[in-house]
Protein backbone atom coordinates (compact mmCIF):
# COMPACT_ATOMS: atom_id res chain seq x y z
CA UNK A 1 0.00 0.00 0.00
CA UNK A 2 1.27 3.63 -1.29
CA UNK A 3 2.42 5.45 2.26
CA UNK A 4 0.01 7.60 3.29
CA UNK A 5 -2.79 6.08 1.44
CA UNK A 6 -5.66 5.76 3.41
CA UNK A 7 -8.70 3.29 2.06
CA UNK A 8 -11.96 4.69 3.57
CA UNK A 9 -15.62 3.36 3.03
CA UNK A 10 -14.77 0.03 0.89
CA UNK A 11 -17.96 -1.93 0.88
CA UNK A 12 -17.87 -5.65 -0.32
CA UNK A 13 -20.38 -8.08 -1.18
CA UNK A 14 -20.29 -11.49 -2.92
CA UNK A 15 -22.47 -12.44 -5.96
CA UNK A 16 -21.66 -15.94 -6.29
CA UNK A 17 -18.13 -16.95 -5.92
CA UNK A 18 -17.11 -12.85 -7.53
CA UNK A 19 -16.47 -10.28 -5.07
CA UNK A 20 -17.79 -6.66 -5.71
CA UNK A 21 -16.28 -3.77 -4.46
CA UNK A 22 -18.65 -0.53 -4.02
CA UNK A 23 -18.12 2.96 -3.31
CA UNK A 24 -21.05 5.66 -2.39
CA UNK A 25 -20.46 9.00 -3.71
CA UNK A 26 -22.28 12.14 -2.31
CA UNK A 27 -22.19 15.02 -5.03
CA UNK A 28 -24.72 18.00 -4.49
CA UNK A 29 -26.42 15.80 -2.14
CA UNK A 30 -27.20 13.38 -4.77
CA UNK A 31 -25.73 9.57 -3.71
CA UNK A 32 -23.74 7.76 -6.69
CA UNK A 33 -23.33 4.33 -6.45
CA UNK A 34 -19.83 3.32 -7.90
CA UNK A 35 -19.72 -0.87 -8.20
CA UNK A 36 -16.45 -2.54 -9.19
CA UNK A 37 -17.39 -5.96 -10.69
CA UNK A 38 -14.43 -8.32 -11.32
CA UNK A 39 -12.50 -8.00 -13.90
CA UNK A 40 -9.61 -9.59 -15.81
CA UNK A 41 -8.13 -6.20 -16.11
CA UNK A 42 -7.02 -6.24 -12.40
CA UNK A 43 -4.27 -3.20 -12.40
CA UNK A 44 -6.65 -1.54 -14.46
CA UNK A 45 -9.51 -1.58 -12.02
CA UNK A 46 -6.78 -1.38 -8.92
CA UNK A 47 -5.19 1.79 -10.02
CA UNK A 48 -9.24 2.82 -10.90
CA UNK A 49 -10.07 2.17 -7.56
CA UNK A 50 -7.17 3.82 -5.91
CA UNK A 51 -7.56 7.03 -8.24
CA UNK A 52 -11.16 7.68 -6.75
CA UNK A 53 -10.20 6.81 -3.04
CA UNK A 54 -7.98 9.27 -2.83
CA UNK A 55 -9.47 12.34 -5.60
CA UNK A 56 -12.68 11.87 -3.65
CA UNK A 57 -11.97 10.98 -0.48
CA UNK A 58 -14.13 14.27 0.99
CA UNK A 59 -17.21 12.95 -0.86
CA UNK A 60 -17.23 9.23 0.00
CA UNK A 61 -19.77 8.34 2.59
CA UNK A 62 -18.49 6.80 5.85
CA UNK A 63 -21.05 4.33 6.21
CA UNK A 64 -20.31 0.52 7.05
CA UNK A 65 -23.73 -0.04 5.94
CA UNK A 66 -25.57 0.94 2.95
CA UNK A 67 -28.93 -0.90 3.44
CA UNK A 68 -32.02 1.00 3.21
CA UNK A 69 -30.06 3.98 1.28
CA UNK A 70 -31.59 5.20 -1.78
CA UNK A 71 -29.31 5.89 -5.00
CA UNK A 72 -30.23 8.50 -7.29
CA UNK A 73 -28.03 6.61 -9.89
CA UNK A 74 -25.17 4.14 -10.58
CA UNK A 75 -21.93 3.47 -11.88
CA UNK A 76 -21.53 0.38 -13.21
CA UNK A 77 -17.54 -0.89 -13.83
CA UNK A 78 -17.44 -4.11 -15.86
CA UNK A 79 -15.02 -6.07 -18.07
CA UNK A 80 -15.66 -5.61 -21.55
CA UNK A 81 -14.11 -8.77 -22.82
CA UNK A 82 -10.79 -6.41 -23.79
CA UNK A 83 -13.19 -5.76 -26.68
CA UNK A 84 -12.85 -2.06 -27.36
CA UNK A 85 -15.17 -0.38 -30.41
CA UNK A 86 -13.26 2.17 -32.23
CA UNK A 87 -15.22 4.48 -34.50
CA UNK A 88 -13.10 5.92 -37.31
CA UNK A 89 -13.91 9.13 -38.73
CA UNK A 90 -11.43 10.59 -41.25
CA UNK A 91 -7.88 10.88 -39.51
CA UNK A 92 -10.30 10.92 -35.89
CA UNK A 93 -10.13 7.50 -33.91
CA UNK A 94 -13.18 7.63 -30.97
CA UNK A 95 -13.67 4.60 -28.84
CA UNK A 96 -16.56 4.08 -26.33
CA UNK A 97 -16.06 4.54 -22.59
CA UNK A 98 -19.83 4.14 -21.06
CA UNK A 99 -22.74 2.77 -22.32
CA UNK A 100 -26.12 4.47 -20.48
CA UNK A 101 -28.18 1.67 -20.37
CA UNK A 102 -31.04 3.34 -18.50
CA UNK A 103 -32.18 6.81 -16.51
CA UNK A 104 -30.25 6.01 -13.66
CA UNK A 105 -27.52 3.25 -14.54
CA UNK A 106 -24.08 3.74 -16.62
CA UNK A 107 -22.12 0.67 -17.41
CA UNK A 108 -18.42 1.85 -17.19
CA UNK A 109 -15.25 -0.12 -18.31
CA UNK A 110 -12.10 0.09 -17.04
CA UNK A 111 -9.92 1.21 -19.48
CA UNK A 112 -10.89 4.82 -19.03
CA UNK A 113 -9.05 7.49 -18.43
CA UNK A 114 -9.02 9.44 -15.11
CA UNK A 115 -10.40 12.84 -16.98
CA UNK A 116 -13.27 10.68 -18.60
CA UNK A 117 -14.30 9.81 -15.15
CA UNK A 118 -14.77 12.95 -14.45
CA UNK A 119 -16.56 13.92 -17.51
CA UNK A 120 -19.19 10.79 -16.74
CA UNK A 121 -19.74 12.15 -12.90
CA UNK A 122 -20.40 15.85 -14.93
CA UNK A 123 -22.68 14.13 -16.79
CA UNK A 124 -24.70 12.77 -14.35
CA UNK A 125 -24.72 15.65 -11.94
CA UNK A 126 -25.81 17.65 -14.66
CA UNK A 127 -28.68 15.49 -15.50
CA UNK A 128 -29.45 15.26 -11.79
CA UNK A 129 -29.67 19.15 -11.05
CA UNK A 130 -31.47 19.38 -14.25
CA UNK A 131 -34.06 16.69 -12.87
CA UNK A 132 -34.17 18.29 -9.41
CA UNK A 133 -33.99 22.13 -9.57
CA UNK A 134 -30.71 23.20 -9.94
CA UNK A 135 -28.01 24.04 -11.91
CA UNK A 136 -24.46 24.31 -12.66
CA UNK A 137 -22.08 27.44 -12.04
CA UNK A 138 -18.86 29.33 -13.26
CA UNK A 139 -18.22 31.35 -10.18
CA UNK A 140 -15.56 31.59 -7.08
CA UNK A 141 -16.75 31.87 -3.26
CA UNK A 142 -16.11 32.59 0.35
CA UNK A 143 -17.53 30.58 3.28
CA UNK A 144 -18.73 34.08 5.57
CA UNK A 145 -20.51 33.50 8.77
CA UNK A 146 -22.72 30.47 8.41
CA UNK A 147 -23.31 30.55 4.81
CA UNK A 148 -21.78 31.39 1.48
CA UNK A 149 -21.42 34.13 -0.85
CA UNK A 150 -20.95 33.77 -4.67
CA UNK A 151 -19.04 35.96 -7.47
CA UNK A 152 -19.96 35.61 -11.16
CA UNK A 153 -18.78 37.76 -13.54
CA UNK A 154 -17.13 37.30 -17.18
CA UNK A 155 -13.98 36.09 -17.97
CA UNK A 156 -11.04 38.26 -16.43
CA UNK A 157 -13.73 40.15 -14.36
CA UNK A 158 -12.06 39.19 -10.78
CA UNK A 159 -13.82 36.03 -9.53
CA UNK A 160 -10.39 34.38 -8.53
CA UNK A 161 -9.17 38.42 -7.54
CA UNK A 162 -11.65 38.72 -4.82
CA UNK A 163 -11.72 35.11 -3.58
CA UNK A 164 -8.17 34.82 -2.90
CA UNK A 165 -7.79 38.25 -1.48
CA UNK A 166 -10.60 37.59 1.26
CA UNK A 167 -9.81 33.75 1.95
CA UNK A 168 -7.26 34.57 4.81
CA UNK A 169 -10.44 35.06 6.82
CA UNK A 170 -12.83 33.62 4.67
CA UNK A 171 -12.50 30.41 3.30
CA UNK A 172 -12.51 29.53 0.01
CA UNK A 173 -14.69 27.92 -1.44
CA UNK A 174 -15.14 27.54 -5.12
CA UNK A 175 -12.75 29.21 -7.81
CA UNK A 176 -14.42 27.81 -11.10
CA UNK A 177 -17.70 25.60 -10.84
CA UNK A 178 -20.17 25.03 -8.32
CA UNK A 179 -23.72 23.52 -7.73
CA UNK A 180 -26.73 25.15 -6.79
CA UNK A 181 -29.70 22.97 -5.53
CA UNK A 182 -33.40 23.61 -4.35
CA UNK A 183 -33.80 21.18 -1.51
CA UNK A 184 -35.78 21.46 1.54
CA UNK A 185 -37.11 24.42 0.48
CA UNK A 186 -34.12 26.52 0.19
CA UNK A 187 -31.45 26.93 -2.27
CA UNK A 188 -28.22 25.08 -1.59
CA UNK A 189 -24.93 25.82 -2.86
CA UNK A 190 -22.11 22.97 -3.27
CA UNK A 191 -18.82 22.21 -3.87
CA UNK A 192 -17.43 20.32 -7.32
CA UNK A 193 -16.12 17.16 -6.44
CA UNK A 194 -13.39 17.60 -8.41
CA UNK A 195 -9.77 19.66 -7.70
CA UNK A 196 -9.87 23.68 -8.85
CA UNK A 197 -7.71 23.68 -11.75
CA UNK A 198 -6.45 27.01 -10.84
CA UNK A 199 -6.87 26.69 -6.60
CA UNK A 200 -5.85 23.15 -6.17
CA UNK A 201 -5.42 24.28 -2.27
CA UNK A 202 -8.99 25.09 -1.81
CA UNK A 203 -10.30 22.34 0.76
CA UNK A 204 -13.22 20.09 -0.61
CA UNK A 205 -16.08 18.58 1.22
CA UNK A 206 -19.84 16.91 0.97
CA UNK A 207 -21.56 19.26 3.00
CA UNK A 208 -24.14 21.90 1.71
CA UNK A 209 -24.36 25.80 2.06
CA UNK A 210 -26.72 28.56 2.63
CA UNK A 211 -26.40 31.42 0.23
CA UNK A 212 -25.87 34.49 1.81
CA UNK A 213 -25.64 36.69 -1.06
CA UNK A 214 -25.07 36.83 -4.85
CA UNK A 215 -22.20 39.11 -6.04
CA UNK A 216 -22.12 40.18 -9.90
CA UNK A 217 -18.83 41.77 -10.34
CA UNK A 218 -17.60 44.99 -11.56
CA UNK A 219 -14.34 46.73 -11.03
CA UNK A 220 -13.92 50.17 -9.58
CA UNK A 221 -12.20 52.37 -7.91
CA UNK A 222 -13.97 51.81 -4.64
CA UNK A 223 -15.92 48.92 -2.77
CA UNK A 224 -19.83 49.14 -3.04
CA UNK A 225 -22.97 47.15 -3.53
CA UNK A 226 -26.01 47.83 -4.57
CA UNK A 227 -28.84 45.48 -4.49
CA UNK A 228 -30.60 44.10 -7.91
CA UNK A 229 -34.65 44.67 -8.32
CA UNK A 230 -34.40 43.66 -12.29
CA UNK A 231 -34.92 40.28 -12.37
CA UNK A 232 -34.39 40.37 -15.88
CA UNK A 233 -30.78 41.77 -15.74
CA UNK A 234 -30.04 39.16 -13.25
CA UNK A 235 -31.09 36.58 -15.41
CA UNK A 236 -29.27 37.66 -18.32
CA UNK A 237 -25.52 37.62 -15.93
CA UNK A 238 -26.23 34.62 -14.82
CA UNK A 239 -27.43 32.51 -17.78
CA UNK A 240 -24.13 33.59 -18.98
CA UNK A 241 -22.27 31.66 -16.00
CA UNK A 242 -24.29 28.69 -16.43
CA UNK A 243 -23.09 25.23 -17.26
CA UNK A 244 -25.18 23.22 -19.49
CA UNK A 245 -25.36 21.48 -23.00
CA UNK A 246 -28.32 21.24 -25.56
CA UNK A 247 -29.68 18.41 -23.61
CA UNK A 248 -30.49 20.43 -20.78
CA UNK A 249 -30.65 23.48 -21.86
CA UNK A 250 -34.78 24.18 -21.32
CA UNK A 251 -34.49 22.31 -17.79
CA UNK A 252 -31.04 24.39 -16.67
CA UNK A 253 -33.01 27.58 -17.88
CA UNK A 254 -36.12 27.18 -15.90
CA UNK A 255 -34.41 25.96 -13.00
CA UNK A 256 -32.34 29.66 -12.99
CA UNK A 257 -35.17 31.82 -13.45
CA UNK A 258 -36.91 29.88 -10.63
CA UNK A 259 -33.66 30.73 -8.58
CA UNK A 260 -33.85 34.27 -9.22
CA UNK A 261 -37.45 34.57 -8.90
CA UNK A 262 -37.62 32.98 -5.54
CA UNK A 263 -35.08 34.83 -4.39
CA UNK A 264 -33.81 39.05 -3.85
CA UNK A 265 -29.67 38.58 -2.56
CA UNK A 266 -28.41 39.50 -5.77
CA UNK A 267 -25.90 42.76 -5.98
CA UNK A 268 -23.75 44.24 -8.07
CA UNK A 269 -19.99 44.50 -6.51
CA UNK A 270 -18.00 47.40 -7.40
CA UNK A 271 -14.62 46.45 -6.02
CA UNK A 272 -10.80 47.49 -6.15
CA UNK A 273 -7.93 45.11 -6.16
CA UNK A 274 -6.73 45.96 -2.68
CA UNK A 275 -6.59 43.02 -0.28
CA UNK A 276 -7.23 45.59 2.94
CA UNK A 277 -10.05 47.09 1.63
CA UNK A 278 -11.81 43.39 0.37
CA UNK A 279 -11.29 42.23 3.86
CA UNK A 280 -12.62 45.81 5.76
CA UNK A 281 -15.82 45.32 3.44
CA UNK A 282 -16.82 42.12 3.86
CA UNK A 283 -16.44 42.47 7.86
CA UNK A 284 -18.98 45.52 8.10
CA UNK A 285 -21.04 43.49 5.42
CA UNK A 286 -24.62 42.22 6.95
């Protein structure tokens, strides 16, 4: 075993004379099922295993047993006879990684790569929020007090800036996408699963925030806020932010303007570069 490693929440059960490892997954409060069926390929599936032991150690459940737990979907690893399908178009070479066999089950192989895991968990977080009222989010935040608040903006218009300069106090949070959930009557915001690719040291974990407030950046000379009455103009910022494909496009889209109409802590932040002044702000902020 790698020093240092440390193998939490491995849950076993035998089908016949095959054992079958299984891993539960809690991403924007949604429970993933992850089962590891034998396999011939057994450093493939090994180094699989290890991979999302220790990438998602903060969102694996710490539960001996499972029984009586509801899955909202599941993650299927199996063999695949070393029979992979290549699809050949021009110079282009595709082969399949996942087959999704129904709503809520994805039959997985285990020659994939460790970014096309990622890209299948996207997937089905995606179609999840979609399905249940929420949505997914370019934006950077600060844990403040008990709950959370959340920068969008363009491109280059400070997200990472004002996050970082706060987070001495404030911790960070998020520093490029988030989730956003409607659940027990109140919207939610959660952490990605996955590491920042520009905040790697931002800590990670299961657990689900309140929203404090909604920040829409702009950069001035001074810090100021000003509250947000047009719905409309708040809808137009943050469709811009939001993270969605064709598929879910209508869903992701209703699921925002419900957001917005349900709720009135969205400002516009005028804001300087200065770390000093971020931090005096945010400390008279109510």
């Amino acid at each position: 075993m790698v020093k240092g490693f440390i193998r939490i929440n491995f849950l076993t059960t035998r089908s016949g004379n095959i054992m079958k490892k299984e891993i539960i997954l809690k991403i924007a409060g949604f429970l993933i099922k992850l089962s590891f069926n034998s396999s011939d390929w057994k450093y493939a599936r090994k180094q699989l295993i290890h991979f999302i032991e220790a990438n998602y150690k903060k969102f694996i459940i710490a539960k001996n047993n499972i029984k009586g737990l509801n899955f909202d979907y599941e993650l299927s690893f199996q063999n695949n006879n070393y029979k992979v399908n290549y699809i050949r178009r021009n110079s282009h070479y595709y082969i399949d990684f996942f087959i999704k066999k129904d709503k809520r089950l994805i039959i997985v192989y285990y020659h994939i790569s460790y970014i096309q895991m990622q890209l299948i968990l996207l997937e089905i977080v995606r179609q999840l929020l979609a399905e249940y009222n929420g949505f997914i989010i370019h934006c950077s935040a600060n844990k403040i007090n008990k709950g959370v608040n959340v920068f969008v903006g363009k491109s280059g218009s400070g997200k990472s800036t004002i996050m970082k300069n706060i987070s001495t106090i404030y911790p960070a949070l998020s520093d490029d996408f988030a989730y956003i959930r409607f659940i027990d009557n109140t919207y939610c915001f959660y952490q990605r699963e996955w590491p920042e690719s520009k905040a790697s040291w931002i800590k990670k974990n299961l657990h689900r925030f309140y929203i404090n407030k909604v920040f829409i950046l702009r950069k001035s000379k001074k810090f100021a806020a000003e509250m947000i009455t047009d719905k409309n103009e708040i809808y137009k910022h943050l469709l811009d932010n939001v993270f969605t494909d064709n598929k879910y496009l209508r869903k992701t889209a209703i699921n925002l303007f419900r957001f917005i109409k349900k709720n009135n802590f969205f400002y516009y932040l005028n804001f300087t570069k200065d770390k000093n002044e971020a931090l005096c702000f945010f400390k008279k902020l109510k």
